[in-house]
C-alpha atoms as a PDB file:
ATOM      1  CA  UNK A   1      10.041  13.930 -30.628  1.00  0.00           C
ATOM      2  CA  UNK A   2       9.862  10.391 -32.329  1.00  0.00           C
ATOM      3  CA  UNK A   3       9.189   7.355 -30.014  1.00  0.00           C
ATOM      4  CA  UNK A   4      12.953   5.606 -30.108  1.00  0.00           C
ATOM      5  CA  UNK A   5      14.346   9.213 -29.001  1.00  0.00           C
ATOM      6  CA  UNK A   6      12.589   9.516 -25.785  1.00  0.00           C
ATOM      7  CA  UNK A   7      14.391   6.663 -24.058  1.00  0.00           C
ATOM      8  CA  UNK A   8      17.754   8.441 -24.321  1.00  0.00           C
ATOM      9  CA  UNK A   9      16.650  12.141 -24.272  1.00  0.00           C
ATOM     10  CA  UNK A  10      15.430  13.491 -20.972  1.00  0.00           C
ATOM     11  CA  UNK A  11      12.242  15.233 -21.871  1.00  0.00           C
ATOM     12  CA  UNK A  12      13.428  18.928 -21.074  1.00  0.00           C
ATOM     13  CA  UNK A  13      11.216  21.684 -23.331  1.00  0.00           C
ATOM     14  CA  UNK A  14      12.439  24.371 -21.397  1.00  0.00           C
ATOM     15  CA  UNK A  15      15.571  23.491 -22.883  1.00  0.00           C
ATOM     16  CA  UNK A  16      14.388  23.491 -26.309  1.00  0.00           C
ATOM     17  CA  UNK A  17      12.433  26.463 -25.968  1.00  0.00           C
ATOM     18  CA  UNK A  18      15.318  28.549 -25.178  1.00  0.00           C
ATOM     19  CA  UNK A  19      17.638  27.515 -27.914  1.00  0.00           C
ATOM     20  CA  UNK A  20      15.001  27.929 -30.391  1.00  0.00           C
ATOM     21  CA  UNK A  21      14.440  31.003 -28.941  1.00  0.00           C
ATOM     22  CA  UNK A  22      14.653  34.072 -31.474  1.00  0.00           C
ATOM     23  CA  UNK A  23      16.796  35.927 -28.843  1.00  0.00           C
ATOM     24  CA  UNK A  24      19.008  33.091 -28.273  1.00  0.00           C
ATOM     25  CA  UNK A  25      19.406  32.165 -32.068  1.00  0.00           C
ATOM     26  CA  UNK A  26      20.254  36.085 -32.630  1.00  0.00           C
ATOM     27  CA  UNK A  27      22.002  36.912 -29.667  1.00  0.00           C
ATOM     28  CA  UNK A  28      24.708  34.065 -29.751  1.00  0.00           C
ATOM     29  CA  UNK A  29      25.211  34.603 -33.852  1.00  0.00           C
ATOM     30  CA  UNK A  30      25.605  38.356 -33.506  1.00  0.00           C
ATOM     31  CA  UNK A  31      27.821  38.853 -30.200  1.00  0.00           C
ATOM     32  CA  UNK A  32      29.191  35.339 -30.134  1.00  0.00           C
ATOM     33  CA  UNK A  33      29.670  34.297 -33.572  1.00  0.00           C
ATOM     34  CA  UNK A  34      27.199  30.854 -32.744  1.00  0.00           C
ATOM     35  CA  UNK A  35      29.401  30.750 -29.658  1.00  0.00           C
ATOM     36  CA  UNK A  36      27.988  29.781 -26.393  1.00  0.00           C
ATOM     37  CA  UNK A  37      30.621  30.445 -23.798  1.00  0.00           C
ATOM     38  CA  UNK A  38      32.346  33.215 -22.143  1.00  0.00           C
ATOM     39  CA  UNK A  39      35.673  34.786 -22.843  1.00  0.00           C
ATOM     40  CA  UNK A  40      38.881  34.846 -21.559  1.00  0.00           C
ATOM     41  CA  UNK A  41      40.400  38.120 -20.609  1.00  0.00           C
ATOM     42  CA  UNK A  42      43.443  39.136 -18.974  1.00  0.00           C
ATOM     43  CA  UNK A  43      42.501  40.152 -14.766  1.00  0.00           C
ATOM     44  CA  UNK A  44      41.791  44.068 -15.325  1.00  0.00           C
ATOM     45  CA  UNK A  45      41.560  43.917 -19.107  1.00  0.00           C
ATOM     46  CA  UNK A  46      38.795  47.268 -19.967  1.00  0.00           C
ATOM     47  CA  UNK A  47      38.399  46.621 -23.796  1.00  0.00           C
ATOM     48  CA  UNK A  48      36.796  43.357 -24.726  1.00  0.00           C
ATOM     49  CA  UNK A  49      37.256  43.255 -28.647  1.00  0.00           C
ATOM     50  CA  UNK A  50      38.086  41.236 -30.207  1.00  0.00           C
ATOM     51  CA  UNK A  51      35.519  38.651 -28.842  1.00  0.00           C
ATOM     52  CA  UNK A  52      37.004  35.647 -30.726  1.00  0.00           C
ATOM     53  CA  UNK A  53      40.278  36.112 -29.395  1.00  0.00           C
ATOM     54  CA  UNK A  54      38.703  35.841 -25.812  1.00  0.00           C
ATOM     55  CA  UNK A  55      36.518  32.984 -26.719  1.00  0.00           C
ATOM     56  CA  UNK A  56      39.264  30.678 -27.751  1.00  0.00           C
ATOM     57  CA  UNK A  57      41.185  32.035 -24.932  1.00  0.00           C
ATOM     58  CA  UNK A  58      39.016  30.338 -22.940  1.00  0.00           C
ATOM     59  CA  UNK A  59      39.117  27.387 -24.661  1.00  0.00           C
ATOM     60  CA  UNK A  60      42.948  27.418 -24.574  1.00  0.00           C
ATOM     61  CA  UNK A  61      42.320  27.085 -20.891  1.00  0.00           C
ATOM     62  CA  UNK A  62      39.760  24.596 -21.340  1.00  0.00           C
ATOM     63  CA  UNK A  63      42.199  21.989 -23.218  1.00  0.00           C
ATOM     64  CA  UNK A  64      45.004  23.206 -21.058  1.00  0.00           C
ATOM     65  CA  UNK A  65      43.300  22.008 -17.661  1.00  0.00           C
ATOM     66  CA  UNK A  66      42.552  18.535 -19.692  1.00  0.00           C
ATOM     67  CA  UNK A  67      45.960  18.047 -19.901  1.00  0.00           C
ATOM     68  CA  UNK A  68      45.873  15.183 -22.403  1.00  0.00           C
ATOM     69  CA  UNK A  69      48.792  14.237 -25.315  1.00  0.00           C
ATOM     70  CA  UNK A  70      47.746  14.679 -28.677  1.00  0.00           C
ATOM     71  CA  UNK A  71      45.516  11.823 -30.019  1.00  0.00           C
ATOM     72  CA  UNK A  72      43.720  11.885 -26.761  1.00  0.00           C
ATOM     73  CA  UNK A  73      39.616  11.055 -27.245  1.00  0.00           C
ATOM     74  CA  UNK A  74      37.570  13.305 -25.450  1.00  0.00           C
ATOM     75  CA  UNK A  75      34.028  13.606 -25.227  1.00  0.00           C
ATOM     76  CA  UNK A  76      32.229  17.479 -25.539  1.00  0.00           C
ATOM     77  CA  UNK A  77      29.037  16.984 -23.825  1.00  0.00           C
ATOM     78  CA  UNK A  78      26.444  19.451 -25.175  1.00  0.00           C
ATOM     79  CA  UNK A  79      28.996  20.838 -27.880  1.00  0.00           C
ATOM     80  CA  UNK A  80      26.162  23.295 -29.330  1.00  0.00           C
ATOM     81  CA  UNK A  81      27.196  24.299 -33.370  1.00  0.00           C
ATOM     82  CA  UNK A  82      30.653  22.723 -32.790  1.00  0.00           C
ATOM     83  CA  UNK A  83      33.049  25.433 -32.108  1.00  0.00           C
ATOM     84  CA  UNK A  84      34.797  24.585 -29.058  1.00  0.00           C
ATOM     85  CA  UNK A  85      35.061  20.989 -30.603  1.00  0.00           C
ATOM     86  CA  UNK A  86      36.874  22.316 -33.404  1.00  0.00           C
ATOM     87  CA  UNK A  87      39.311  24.384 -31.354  1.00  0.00           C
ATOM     88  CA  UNK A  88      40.014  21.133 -29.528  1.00  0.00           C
ATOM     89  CA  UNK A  89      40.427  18.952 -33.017  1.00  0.00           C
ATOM     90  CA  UNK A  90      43.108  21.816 -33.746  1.00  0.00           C
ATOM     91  CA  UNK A  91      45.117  21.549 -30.806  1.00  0.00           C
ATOM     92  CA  UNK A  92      45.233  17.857 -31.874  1.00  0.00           C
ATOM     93  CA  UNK A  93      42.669  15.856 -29.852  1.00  0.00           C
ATOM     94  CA  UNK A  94      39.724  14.029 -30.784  1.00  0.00           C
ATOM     95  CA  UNK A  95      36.685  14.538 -30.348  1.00  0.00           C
ATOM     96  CA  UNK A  96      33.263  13.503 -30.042  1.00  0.00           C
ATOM     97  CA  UNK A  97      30.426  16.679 -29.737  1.00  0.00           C
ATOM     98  CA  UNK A  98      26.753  15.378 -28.171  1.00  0.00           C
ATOM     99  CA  UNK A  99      23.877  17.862 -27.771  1.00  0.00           C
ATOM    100  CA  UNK A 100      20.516  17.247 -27.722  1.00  0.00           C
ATOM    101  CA  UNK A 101      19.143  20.228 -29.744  1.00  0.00           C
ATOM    102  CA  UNK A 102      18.327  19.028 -33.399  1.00  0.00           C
ATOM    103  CA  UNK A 103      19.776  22.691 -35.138  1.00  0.00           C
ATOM    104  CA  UNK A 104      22.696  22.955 -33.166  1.00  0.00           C
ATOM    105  CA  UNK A 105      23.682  19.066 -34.078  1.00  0.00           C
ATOM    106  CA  UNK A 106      22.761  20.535 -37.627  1.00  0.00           C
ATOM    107  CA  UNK A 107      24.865  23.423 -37.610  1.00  0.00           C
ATOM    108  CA  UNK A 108      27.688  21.468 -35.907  1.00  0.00           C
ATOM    109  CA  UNK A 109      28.294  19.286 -38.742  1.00  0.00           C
ATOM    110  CA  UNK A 110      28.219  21.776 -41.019  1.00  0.00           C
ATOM    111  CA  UNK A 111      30.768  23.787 -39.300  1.00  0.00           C
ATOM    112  CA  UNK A 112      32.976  20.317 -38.850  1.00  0.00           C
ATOM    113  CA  UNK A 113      33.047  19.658 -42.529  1.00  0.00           C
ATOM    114  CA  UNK A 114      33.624  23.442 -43.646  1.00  0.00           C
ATOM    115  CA  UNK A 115      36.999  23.065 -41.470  1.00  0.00           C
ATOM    116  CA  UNK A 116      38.138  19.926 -42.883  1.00  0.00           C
ATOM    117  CA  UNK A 117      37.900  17.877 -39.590  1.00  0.00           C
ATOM    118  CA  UNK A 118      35.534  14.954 -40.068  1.00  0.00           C
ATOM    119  CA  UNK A 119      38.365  12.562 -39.508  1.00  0.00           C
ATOM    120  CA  UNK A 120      39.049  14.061 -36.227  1.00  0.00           C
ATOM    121  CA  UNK A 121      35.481  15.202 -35.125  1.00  0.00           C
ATOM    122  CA  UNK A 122      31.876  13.289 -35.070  1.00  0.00           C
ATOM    123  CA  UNK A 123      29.101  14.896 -33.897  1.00  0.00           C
ATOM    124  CA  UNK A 124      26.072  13.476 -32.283  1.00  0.00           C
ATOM    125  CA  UNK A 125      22.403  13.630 -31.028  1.00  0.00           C
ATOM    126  CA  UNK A 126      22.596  12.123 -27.857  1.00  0.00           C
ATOM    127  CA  UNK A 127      21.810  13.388 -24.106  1.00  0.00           C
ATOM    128  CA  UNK A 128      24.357  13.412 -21.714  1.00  0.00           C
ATOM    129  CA  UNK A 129      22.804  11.295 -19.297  1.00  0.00           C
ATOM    130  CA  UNK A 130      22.369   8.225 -21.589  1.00  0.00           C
ATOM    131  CA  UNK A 131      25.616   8.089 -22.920  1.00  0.00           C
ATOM    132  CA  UNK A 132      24.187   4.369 -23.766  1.00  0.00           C
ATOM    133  CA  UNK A 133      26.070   4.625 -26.934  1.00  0.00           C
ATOM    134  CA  UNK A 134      29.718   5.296 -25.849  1.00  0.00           C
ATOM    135  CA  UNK A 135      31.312   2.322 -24.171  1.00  0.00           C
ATOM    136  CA  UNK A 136      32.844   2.095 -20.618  1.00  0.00           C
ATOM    137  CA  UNK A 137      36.267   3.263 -20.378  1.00  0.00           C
ATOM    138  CA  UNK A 138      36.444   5.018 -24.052  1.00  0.00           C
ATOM    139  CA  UNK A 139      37.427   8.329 -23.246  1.00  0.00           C
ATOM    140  CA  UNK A 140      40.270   9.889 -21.948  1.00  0.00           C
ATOM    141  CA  UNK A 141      38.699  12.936 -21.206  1.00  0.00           C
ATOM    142  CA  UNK A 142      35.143  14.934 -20.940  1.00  0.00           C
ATOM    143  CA  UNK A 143      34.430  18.231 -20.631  1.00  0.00           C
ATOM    144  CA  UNK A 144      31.539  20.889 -20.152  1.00  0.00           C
ATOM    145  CA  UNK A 145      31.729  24.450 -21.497  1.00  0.00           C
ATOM    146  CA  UNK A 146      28.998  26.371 -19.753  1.00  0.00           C
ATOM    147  CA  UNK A 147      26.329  23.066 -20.461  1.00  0.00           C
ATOM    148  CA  UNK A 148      26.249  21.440 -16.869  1.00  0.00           C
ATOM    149  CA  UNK A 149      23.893  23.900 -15.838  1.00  0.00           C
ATOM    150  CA  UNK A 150      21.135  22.572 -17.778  1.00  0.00           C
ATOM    151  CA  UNK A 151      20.959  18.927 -16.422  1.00  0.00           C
ATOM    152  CA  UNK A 152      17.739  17.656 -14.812  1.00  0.00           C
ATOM    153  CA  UNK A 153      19.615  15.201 -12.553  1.00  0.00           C
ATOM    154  CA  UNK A 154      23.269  16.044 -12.149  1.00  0.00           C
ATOM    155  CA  UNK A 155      24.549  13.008  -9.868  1.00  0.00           C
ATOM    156  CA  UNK A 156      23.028  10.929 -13.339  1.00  0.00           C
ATOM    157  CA  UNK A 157      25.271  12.370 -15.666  1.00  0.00           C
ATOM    158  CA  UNK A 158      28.612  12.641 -13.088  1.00  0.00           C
ATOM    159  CA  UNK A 159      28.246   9.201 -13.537  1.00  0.00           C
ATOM    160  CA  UNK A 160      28.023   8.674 -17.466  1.00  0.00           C
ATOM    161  CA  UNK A 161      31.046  10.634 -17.214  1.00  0.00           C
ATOM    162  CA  UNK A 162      32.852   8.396 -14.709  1.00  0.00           C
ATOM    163  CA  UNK A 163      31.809   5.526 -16.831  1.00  0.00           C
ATOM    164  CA  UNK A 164      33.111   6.620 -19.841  1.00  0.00           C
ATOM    165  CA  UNK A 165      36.299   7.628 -19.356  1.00  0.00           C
ATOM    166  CA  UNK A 166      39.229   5.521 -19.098  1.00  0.00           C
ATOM    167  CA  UNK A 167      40.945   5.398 -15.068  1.00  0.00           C
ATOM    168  CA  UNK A 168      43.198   8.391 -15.407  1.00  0.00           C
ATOM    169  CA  UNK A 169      40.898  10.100 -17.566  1.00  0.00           C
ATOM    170  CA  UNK A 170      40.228  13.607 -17.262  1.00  0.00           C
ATOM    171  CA  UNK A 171      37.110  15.823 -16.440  1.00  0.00           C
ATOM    172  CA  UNK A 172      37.013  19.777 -17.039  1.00  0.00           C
ATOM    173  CA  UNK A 173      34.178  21.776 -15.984  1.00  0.00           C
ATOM    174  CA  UNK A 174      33.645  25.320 -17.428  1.00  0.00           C
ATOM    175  CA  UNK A 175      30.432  26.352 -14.941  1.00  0.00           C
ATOM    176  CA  UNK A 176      28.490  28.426 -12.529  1.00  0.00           C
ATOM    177  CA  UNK A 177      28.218  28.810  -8.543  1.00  0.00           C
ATOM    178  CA  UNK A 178      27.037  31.146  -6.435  1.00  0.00           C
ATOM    179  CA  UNK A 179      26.188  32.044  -2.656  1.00  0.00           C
ATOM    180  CA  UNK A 180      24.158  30.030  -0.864  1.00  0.00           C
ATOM    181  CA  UNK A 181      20.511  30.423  -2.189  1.00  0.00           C
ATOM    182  CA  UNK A 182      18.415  32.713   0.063  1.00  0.00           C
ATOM    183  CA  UNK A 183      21.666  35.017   1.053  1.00  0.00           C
ATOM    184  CA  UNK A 184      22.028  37.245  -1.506  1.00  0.00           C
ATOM    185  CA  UNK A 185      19.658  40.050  -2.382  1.00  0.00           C
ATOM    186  CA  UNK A 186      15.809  40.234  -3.289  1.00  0.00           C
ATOM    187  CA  UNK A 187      16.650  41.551  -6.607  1.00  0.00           C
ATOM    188  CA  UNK A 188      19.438  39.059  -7.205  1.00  0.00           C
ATOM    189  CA  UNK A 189      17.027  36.006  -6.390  1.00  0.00           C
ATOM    190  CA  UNK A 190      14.256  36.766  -8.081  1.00  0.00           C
ATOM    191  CA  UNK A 191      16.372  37.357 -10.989  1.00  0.00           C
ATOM    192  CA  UNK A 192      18.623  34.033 -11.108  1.00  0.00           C
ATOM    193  CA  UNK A 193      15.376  32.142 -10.304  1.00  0.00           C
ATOM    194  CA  UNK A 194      13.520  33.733 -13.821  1.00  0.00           C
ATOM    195  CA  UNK A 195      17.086  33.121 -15.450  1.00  0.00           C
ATOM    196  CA  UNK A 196      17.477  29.773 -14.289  1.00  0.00           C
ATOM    197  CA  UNK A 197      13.885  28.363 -14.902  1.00  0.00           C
ATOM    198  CA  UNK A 198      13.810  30.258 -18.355  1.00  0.00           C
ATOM    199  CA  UNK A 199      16.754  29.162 -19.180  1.00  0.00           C
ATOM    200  CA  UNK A 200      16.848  25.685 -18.504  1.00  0.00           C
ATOM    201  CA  UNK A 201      19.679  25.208 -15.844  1.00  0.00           C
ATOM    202  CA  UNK A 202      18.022  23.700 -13.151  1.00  0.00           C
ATOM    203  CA  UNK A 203      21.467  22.356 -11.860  1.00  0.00           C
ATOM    204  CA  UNK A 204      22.708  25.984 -11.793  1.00  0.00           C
ATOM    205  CA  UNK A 205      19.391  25.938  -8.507  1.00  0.00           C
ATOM    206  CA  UNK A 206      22.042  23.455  -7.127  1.00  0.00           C
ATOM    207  CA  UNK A 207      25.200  25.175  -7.822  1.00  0.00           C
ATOM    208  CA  UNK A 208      25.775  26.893  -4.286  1.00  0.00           C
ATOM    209  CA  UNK A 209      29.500  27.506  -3.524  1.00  0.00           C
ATOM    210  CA  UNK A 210      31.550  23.998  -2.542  1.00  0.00           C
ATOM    211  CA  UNK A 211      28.639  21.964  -4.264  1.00  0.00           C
ATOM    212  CA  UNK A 212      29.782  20.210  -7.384  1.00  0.00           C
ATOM    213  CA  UNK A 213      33.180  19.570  -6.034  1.00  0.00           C
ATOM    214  CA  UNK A 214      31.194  17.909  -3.366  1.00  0.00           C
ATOM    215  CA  UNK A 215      29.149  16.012  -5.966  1.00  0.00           C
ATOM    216  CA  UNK A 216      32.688  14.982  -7.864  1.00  0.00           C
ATOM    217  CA  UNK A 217      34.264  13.662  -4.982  1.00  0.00           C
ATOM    218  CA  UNK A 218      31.606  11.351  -4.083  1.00  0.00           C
ATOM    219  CA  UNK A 219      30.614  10.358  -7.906  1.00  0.00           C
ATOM    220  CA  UNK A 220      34.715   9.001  -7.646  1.00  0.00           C
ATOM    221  CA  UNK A 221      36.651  11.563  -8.844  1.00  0.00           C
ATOM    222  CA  UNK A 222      40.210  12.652  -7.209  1.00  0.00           C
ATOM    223  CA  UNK A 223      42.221  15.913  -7.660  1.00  0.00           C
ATOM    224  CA  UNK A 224      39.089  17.760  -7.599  1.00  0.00           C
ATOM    225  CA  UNK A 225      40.426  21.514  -8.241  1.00  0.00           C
ATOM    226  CA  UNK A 226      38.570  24.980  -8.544  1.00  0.00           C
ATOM    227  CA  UNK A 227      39.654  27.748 -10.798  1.00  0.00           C
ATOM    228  CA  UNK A 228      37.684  31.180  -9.942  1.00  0.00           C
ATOM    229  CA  UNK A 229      37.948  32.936 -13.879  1.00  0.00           C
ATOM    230  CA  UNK A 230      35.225  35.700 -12.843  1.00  0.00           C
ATOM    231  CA  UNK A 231      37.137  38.597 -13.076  1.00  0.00           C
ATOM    232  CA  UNK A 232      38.822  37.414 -16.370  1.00  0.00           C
ATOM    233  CA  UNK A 233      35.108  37.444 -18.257  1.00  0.00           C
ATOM    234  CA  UNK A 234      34.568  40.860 -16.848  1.00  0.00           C
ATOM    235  CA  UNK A 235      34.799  42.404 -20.078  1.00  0.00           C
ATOM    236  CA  UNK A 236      32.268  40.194 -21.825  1.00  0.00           C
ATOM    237  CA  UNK A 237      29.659  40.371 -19.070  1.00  0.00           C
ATOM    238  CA  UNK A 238      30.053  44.324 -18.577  1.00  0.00           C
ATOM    239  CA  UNK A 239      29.707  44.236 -22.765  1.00  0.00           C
ATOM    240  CA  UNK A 240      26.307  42.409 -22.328  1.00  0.00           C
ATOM    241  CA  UNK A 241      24.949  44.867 -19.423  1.00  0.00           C
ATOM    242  CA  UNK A 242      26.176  47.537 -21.533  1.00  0.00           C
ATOM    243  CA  UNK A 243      24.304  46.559 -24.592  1.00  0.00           C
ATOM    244  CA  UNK A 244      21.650  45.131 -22.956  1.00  0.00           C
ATOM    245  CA  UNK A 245      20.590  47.913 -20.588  1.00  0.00           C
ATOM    246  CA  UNK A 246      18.068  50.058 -22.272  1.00  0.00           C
ATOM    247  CA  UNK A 247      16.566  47.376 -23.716  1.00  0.00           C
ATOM    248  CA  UNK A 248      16.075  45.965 -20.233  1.00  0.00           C
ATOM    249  CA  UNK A 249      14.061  48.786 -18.519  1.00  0.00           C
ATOM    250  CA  UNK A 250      11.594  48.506 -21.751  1.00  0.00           C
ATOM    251  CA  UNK A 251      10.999  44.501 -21.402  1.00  0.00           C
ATOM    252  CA  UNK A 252      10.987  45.207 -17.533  1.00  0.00           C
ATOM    253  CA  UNK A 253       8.035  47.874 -17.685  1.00  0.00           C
ATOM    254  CA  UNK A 254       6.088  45.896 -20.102  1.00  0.00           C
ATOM    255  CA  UNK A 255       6.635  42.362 -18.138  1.00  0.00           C
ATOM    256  CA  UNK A 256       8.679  40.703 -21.069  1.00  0.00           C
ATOM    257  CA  UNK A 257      10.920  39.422 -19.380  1.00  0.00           C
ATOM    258  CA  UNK A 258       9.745  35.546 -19.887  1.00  0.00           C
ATOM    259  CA  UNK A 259      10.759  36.593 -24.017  1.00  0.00           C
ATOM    260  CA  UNK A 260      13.908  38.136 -23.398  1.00  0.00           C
ATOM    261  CA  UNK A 261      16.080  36.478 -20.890  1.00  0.00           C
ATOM    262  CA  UNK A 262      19.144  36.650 -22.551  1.00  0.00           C
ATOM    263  CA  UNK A 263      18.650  40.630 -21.731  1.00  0.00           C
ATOM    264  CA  UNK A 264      17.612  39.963 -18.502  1.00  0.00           C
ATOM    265  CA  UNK A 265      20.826  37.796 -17.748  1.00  0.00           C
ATOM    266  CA  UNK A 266      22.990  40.459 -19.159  1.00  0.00           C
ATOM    267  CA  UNK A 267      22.143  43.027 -16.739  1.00  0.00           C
ATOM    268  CA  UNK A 268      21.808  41.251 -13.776  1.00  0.00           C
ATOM    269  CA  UNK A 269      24.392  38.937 -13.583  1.00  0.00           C
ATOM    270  CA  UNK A 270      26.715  42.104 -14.113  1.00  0.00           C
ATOM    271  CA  UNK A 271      24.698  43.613 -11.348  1.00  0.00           C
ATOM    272  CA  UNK A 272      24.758  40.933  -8.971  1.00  0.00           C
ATOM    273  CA  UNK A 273      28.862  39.986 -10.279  1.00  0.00           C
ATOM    274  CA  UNK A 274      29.693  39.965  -6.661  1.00  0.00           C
ATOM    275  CA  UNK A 275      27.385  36.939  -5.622  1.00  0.00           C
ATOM    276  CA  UNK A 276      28.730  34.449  -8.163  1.00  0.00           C
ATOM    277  CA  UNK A 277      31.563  33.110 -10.197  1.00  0.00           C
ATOM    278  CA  UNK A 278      32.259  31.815 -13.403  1.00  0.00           C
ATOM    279  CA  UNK A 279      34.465  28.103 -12.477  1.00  0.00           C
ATOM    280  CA  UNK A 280      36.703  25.657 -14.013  1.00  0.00           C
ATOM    281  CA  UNK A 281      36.718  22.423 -11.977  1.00  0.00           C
ATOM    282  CA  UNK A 282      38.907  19.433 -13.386  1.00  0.00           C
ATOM    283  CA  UNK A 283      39.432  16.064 -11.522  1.00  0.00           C
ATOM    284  CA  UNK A 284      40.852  12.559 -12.791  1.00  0.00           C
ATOM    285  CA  UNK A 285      39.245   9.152 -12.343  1.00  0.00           C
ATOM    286  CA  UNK A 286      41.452   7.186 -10.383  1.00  0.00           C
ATOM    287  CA  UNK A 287      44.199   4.909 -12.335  1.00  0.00           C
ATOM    288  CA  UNK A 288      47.157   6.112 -14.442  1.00  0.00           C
ATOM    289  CA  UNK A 289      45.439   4.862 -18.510  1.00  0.00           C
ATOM    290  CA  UNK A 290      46.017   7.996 -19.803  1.00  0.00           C
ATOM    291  CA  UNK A 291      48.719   9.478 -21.198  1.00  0.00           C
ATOM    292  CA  UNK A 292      48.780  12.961 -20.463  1.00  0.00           C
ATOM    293  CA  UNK A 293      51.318  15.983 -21.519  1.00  0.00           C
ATOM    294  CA  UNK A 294      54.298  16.657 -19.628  1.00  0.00           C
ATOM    295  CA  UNK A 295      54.363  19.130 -17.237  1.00  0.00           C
ATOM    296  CA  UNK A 296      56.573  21.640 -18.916  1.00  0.00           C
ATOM    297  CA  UNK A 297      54.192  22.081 -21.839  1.00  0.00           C
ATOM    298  CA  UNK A 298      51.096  23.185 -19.884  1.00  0.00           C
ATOM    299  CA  UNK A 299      50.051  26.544 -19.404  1.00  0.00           C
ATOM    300  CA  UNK A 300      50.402  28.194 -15.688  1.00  0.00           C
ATOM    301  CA  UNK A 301      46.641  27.262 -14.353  1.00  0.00           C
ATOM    302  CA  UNK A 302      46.576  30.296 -11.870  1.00  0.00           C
ATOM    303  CA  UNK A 303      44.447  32.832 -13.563  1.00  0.00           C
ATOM    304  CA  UNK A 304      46.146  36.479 -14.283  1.00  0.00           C
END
């Protein structure tokens, strides 16, 4: 990485390593489309096709729990190959997409001019915890989709966020917790600890039950609220174990399972689906900036 990138990019290779990853690059285009999120299903929903109809289900919910009037400038911190910044654009916002992984800021600006939404979205190489570049108070709202899990120093980028966005802005956070670390069972921990160091979500170590509304409430933010969506990405995550069982027990006898986490995450996070959830926390910087949608336009939050 060139000299005049280092400053803003926390050096991370983990991160890097698992993006460029074969399995990664494969995995996300095949299942996913070049996706990188979970869907949205329905509470007891058995059939999970089609997949795109759950993915931007979820990010339905996502925009919906931003609650911002069209026009609104949000920020997509680690947008990956654009997608979910491109469902935003067309449900009228605007958007600016940051990631720190040279092909997905590659792919993402491909995928923003094949829609026809340059004017709408820019895309970006920059690091979510030197958000040097944006200025104080320019957003109305930022957002995470599955990407706060792979900070190295979480309180840091809480507070690029509160800095950037405008008082009244809005924050939405599609992520991870789990029970306490060191309750749950042998298999489960040594699991999420080759997942999580793999991976590249050190934060996700952090992410014990209560935590990051804790570390929202005293980075400044107010109407810190918690949305449990586990059981409405059931039918994604039983897809994955389903696909991804038999090739499991092979990388597990042969000790591959450094080379194929993606696998390794499919089966046991539907294994151990009782000792986490999948979370959408939103909160507002304090002030009244931003304009936001009336009440009688946005979707029911309680998950069915």
């Amino acid at each position: 990485m060139a000299d005049t990138e280092t400053a803003s990019i926390n050096y991370n290779p983990s991160l890097q390593d698992y993006y460029y990853s074969l399995e990664s690059r494969l995995g996300y285009r095949l299942f996913l489309g070049g996706t990188r999120h979970f869907g949205y299903y329905p509470a007891g929903t058995l059939w999970p096709f089609p997949i795109s109809r759950a993915l931007r289900a979820m990010e339905d919910r996502l925009f919906n729990s931003l609650d911002l009037a069209a026009g609104a400038k949000v920020l997509d911190a680690g947008c990956g190959v654009g997608h979910v910044a491109i469902h935003m654009a067309r449900r009228g916002l605007r958007v600016v997409g940051i990631d720190v992984v040279d092909h997905h800021v590659a792919k993402a600006k491909q995928n923003v001019e094949a829609t026809g939404l340059g004017k709408q979205v820019s895309i970006r190489k920059m690091d979510y915890h030197h958000l040097d570049e944006i200025e104080d108070q320019s957003m109305d709202g930022v957002y995470t989709m599955e990407t706060l899990v792979h900070a190295t120093n979480i309180k840091q980028v809480l507070s690029q966020f509160y800095r950037v966005l405008k008082p009244g802005g809005s924050l939405a956070l599609h992520e991870y917790d789990h029970v306490k670390r060191g309750t749950g069972p042998n298999y489960f921990e040594a699991a999420m600890e080759k997942v999580n160091t793999v991976a590249a979500m050190p934060a996700n170590v952090m992410f014990d039950e209560g935590v990051l509304p804790e570390m929202l409430e005293e980075a400044g933010f107010k109407n810190i609220k918690v949305q449990d969506y586990t059981l409405n990405i059931e039918p994604m995550l039983r897809l994955f174990f389903i696909v991804a069982y038999l090739p499991f027990l092979i990388i597990w006898f042969f000790g591959l399972e450094k080379w194929f986490i993606n696998t390794v995450a499919g089966v046991e996070s539907y294994r151990g689906r009782k000792l986490w959830r999948y979370i959408s926390v939103t909160c507002t910087k304090p002030g009244s900036d931003v304009e936001k949608r009336s009440s009688g336009q946005v979707e029911d939050k309680k998950a069915r």
